[in-house]
Protein backbone atom coordinates (compact mmCIF):
# COMPACT_ATOMS: atom_id res chain seq x y z
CA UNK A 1 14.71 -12.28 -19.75
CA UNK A 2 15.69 -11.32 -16.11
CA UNK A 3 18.63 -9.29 -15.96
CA UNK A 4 18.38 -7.06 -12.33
CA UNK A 5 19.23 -7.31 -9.17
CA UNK A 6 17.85 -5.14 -6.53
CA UNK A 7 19.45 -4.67 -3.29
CA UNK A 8 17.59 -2.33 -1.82
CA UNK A 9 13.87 -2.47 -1.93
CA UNK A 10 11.59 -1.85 1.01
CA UNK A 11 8.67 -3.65 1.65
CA UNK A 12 6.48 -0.69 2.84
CA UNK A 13 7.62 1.24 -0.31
CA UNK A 14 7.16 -1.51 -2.88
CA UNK A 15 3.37 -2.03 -3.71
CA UNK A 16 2.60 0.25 -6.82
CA UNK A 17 -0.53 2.73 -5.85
CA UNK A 18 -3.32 0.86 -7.65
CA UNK A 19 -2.70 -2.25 -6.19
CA UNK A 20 -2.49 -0.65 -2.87
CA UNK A 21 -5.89 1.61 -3.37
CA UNK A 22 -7.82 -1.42 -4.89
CA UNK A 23 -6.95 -3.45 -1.89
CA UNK A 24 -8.12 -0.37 0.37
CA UNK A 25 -11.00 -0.78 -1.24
CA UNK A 26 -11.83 -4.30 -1.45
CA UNK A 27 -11.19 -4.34 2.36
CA UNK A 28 -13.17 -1.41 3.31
CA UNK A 29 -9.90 0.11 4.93
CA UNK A 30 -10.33 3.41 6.51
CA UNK A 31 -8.33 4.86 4.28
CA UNK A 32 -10.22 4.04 1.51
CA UNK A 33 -12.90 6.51 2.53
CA UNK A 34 -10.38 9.63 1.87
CA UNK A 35 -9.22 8.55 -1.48
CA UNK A 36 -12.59 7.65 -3.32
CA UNK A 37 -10.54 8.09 -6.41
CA UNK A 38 -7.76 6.53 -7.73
CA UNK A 39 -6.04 9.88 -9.45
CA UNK A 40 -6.51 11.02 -5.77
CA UNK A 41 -4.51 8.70 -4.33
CA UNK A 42 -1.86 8.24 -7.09
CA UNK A 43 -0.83 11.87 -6.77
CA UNK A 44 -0.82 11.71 -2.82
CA UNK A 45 1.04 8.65 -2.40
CA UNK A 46 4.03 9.81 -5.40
CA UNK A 47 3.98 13.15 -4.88
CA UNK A 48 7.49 14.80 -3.56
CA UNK A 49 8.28 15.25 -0.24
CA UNK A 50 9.84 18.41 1.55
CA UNK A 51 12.23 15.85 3.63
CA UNK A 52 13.25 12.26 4.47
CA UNK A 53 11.68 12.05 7.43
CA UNK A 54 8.69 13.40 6.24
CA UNK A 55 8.71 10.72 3.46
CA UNK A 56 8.99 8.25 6.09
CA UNK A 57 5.19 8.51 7.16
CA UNK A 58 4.50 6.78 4.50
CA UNK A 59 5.54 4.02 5.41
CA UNK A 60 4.10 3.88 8.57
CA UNK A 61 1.29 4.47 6.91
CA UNK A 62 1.77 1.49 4.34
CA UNK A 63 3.20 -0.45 7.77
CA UNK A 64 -0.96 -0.47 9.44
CA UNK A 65 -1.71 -1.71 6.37
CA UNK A 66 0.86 -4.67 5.98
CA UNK A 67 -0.09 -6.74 9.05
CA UNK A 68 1.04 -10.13 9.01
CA UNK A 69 -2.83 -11.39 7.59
CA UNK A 70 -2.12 -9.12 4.51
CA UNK A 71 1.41 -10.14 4.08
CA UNK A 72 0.66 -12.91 1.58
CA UNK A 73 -1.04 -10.66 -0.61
CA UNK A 74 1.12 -8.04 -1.07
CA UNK A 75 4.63 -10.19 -1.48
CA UNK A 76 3.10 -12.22 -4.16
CA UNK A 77 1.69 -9.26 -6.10
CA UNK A 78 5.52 -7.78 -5.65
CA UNK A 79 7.40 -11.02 -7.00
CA UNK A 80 4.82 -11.06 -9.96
CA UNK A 81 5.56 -7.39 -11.04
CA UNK A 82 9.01 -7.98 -10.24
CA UNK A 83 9.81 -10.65 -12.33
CA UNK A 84 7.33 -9.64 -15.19
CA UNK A 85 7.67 -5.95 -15.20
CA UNK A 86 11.32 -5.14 -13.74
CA UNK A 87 13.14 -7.92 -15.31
CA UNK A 88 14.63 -8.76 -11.57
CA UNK A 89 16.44 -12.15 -10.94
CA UNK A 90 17.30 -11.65 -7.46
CA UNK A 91 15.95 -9.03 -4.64
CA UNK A 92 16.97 -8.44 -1.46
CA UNK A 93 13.67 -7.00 0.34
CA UNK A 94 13.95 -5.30 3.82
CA UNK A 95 11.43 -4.59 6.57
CA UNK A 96 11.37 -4.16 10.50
CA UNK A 97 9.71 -7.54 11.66
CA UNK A 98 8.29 -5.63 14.56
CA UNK A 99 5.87 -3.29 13.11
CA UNK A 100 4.50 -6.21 10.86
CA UNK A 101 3.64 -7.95 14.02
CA UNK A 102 -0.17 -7.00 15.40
CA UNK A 103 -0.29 -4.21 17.58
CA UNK A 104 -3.01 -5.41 20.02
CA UNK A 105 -0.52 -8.18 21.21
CA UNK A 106 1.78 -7.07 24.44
CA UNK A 107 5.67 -6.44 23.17
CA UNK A 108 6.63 -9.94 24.49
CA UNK A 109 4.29 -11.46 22.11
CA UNK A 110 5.10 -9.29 20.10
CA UNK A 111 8.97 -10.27 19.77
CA UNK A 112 7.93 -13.63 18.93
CA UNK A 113 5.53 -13.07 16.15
CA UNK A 114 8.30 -11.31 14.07
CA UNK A 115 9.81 -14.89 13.39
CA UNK A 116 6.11 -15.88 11.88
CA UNK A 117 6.40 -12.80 9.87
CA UNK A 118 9.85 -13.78 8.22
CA UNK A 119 8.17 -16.96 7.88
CA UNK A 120 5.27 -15.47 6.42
CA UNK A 121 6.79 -13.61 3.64
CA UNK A 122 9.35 -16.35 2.44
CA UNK A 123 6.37 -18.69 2.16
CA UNK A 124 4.37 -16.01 -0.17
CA UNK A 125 7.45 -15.08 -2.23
CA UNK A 126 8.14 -18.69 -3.25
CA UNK A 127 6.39 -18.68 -6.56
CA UNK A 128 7.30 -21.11 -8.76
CA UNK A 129 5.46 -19.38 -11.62
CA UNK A 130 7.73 -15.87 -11.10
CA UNK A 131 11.45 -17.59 -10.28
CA UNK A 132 12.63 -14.63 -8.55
CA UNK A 133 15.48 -15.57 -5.99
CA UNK A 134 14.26 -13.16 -3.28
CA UNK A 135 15.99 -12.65 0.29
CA UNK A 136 15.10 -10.72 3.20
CA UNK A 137 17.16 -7.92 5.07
CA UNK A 138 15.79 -6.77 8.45
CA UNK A 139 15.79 -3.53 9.62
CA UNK A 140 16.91 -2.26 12.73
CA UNK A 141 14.94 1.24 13.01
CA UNK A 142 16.53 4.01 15.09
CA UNK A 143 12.77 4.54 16.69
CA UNK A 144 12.85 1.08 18.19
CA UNK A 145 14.10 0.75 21.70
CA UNK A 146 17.73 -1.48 22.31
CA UNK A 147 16.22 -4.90 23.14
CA UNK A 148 13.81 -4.75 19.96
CA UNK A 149 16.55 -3.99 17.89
CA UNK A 150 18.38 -6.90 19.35
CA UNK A 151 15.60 -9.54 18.83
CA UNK A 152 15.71 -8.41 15.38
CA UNK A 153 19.22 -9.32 14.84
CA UNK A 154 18.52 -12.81 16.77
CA UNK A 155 16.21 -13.60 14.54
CA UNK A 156 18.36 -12.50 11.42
CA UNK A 157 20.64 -14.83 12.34
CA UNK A 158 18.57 -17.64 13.23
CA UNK A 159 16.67 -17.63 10.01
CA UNK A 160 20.14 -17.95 7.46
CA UNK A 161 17.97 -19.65 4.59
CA UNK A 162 15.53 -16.61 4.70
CA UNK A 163 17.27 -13.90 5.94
CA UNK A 164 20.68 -12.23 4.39
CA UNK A 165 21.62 -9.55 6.34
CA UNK A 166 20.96 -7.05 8.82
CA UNK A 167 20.19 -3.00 8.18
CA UNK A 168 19.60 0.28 10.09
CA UNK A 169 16.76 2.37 9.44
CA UNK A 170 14.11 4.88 10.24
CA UNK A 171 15.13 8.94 10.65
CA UNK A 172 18.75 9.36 10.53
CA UNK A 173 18.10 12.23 12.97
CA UNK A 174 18.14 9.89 15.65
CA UNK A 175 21.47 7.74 15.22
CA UNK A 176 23.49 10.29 16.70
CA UNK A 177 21.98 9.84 20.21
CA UNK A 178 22.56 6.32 20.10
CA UNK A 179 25.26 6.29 17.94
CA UNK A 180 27.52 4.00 20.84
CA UNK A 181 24.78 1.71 21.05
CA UNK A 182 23.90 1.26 17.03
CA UNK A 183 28.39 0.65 16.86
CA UNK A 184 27.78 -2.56 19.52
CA UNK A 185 24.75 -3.92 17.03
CA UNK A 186 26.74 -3.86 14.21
CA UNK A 187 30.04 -5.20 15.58
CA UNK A 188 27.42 -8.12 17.15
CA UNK A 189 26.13 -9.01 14.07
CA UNK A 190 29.71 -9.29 12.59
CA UNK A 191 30.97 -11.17 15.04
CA UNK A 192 27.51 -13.42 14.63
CA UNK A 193 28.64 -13.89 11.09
CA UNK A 194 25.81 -11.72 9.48
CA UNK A 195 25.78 -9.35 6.33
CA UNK A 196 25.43 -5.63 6.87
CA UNK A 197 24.42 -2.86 5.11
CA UNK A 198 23.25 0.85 6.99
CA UNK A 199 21.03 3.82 5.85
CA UNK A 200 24.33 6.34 5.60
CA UNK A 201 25.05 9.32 4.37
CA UNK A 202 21.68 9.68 2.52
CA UNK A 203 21.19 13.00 3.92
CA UNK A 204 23.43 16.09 5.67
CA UNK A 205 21.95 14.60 8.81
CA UNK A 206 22.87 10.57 8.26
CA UNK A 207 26.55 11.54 8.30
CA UNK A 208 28.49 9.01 10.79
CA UNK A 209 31.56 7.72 9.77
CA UNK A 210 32.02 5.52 12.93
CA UNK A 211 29.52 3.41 11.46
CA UNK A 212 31.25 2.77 8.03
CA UNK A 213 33.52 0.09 9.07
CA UNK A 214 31.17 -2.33 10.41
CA UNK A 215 29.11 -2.50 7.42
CA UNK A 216 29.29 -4.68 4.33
CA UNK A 217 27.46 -2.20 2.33
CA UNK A 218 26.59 1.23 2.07
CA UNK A 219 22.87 2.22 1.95
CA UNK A 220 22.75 5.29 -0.13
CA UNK A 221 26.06 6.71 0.75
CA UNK A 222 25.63 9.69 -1.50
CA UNK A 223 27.21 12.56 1.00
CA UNK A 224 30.49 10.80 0.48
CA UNK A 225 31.38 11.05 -2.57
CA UNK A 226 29.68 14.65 -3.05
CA UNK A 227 30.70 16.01 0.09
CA UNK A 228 33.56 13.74 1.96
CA UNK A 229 35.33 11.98 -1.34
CA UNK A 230 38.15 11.34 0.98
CA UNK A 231 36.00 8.77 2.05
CA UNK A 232 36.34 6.71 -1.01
CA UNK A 233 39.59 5.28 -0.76
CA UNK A 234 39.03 3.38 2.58
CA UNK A 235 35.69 2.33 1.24
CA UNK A 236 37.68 1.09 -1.71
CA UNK A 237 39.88 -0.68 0.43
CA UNK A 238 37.16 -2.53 2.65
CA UNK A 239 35.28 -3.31 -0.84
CA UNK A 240 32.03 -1.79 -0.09
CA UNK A 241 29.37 -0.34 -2.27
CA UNK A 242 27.01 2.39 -2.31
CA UNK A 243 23.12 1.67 -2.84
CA UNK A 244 22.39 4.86 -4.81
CA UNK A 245 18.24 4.75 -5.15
CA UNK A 246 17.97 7.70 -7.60
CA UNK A 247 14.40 9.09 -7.88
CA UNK A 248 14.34 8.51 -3.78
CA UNK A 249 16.64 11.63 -3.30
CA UNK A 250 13.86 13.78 -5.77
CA UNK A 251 10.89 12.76 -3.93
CA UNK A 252 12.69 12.89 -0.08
CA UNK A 253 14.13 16.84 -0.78
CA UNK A 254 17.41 15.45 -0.82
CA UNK A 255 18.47 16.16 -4.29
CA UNK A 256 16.80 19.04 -6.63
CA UNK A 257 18.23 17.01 -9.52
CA UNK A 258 19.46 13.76 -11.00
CA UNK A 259 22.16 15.91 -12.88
CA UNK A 260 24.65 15.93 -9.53
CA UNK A 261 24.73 12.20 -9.57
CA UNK A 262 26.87 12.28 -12.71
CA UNK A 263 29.45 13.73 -10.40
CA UNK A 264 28.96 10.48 -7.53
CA UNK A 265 29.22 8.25 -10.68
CA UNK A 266 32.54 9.96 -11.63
CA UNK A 267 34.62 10.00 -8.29
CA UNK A 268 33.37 6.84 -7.31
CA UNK A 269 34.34 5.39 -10.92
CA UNK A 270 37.72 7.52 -10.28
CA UNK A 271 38.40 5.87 -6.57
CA UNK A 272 37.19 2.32 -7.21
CA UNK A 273 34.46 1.92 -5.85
CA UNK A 274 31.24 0.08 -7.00
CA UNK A 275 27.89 1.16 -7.53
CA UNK A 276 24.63 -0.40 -7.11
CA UNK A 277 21.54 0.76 -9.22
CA UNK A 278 17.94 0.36 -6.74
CA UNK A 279 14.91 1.16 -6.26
CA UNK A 280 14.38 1.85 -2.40
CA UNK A 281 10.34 2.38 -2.98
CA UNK A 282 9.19 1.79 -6.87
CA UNK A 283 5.71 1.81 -5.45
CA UNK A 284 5.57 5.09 -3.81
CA UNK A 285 8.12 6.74 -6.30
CA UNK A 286 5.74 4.92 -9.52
CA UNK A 287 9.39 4.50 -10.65
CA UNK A 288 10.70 0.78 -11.79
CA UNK A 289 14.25 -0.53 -11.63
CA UNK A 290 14.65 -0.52 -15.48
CA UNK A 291 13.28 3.18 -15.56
CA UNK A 292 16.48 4.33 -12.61
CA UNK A 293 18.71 2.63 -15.58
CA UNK A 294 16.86 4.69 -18.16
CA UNK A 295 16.53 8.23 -16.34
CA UNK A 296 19.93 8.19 -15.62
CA UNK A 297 21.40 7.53 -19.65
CA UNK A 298 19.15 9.69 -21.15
CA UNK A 299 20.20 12.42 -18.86
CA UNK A 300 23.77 11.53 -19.47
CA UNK A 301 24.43 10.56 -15.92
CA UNK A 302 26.08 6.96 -16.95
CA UNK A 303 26.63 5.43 -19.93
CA UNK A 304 25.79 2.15 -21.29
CA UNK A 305 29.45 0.86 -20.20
CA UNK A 306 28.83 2.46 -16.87
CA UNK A 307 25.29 0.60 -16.99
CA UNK A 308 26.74 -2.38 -17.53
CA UNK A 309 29.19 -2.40 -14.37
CA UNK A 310 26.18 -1.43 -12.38
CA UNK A 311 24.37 -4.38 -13.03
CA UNK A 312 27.66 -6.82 -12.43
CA UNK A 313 28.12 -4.92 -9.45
CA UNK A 314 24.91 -5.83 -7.99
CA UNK A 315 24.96 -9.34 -8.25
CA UNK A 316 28.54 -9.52 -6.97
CA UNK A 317 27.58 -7.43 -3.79
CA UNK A 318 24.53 -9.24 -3.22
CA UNK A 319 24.21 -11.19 0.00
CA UNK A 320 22.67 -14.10 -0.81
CA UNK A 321 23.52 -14.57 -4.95
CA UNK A 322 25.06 -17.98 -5.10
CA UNK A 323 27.06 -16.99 -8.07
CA UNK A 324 29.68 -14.07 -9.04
CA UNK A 325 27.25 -12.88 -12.10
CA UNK A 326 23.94 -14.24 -13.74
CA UNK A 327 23.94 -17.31 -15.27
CA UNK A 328 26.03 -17.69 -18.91
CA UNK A 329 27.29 -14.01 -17.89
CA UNK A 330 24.21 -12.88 -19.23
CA UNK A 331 24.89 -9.26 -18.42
CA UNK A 332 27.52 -8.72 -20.61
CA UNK A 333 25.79 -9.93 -24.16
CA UNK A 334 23.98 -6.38 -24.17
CA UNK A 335 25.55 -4.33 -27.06
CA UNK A 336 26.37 -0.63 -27.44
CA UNK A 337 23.22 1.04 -28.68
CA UNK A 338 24.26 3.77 -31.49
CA UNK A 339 25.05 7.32 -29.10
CA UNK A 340 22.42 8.89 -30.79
CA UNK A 341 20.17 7.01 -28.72
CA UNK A 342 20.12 9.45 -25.89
């Protein structure tokens, strides 16, 4: 029985490696060429990364792939594994329309193709078979130039049954530059009545607190409470959330261990401040939502109690849940396993 809620899953991270290398090869893709072998691939694609940005070509890698013809494909086979495999109820799945869109068209055309790709992916994820309640959050990406990034929140807003929210991402190296300009986006799509989350504080480099009041939710966050947990009290206050993706800060060089998360868990537990268990890229990472729950209680990170109010938390910070918890408070008929579990 579904019990998860994701809130921060990308699209270009979410395909697991054999369905992306058997669709490589069905196609006749290029890149099917250099990875003859499946074992090949599997250890290129999950394989840890010396830094965030560097983890990033991967998606644009995935991104040449994902074109809006292959769309279809790729969301159904991610609402099937989903629902089946990750016990998930409700997703929230973000992408940046733009580089969806097909690169031989001029920018203009361009622009208007990202609404087909919205379209594209709500129609494939509607699956009556796999009942997922999924929602889309598009990305802003600190590569794209102002007036992009602007058509992108247009659309977000014009597309309210679709879309949920609005999100910055791409290398955090480059939001200081434009930090003035990435403040006006935000406070736009607040005053246009959208949802917000932002890729913050997942690195030394993604640290911008003039961002943090315009945003509804944290993506990531985890340099607060490990290195500015004076933070937490006005994040408290505003009633925001941190999207901690664990296995993403082991295979991005941004943690050398799970263990200092049991720290994050503590202060944030300490100040008030939710928690959101995701997945940020189970394909790339070969890591599902119910296996972040499990790596971080058998490593003593949370406990089952602390489990438990990251799962609540999820569906009460989700954008686009039309209900406080799961249905019959579902959540909360798990029991205490003996401690000699873990």
């Amino acid at each position: 029985m579904p019990l998860h809620a994701d809130l921060h899953r990308h699209l270009g991270g979410a395909i697991v490696p054999r369905i992306f290398w058997r669709f490589l090869h069905r196609t006749g893709h290029p890149l099917a060429s250099l990875y003859p072998v499946y074992e090949e691939f599997e250890m290129f694609i999950t394989r840890p990364r010396a830094s965030l940005s560097e983890f990033l070509e991967l998606h644009s890698m995935v991104e040449q792939v994902q074109g809006i013809e292959n769309l279809p494909y790729f969301v159904k086979k991610l609402v099937r594994g989903a629902f089946v495999f990750e016990g998930i109820l409700y997703l929230e799945l973000r992408h940046t329309p733009y580089y969806r869109t097909d690169a031989r068209l001029s920018e203009r055309d361009r622009i208007h193709q990202m609404r087909e790709v919205v379209k594209v992916i709500a129609q494939a994820a509607h699956l009556p078979e796999f009942p997922l309640r999924l929602r889309q959050i598009l990305c802003m990406h600190s590569r794209l130039p102002e007036h992009i990034n602007r058509a992108i929140l247009d659309l977000a807003h014009d597309e309210p049954d679709t879309v949920c929210g609005i999100d910055l991402a791409g290398p955090d190296t480059l939001y200081g530059e434009r930090l003035q300009e990435h403040i006006a986006m935000f406070r736009y799509a607040k005053e246009s009545g959208l949802k917000t989350t932002c890729h913050l504080y997942e690195t030394p480099n993604g640290v911008y607190p003039e961002l943090l009041p315009f945003v509804d939710r944290i993506g990531h966050g985890i340099y607060i409470p490990l290195k500015a947990p004076e933070l937490l009290s006005q994040i408290a206050d505003r009633g925001q959330c941190l999207e901690v993706c664990p296995t993403s800060y082991l295979k991005t060089g941004t943690l050398q261990s799970l263990d200092t998360l049991k720290l994050l868990f503590q202060r944030c537990e300490e100040a008030g401040v939710d928690v959101v268990i995701c997945t940020d890229n189970p394909g790339l990472h070969d890591v599902r939502l119910p296996f972040e729950y499990e790596n971080l209680l058998s490593l003593d990170i949370i406990d089952f109690k602390q489990l438990r109010r990251c799962q609540d938390a999820a569906f009460r910070h989700a954008f686009a849940w039309p209900h406080a918890r799961p249905p019959d408070s579902i959540l909360h008929t798990l029991t205490e396993p003996e401690p000699s579990l873990y």
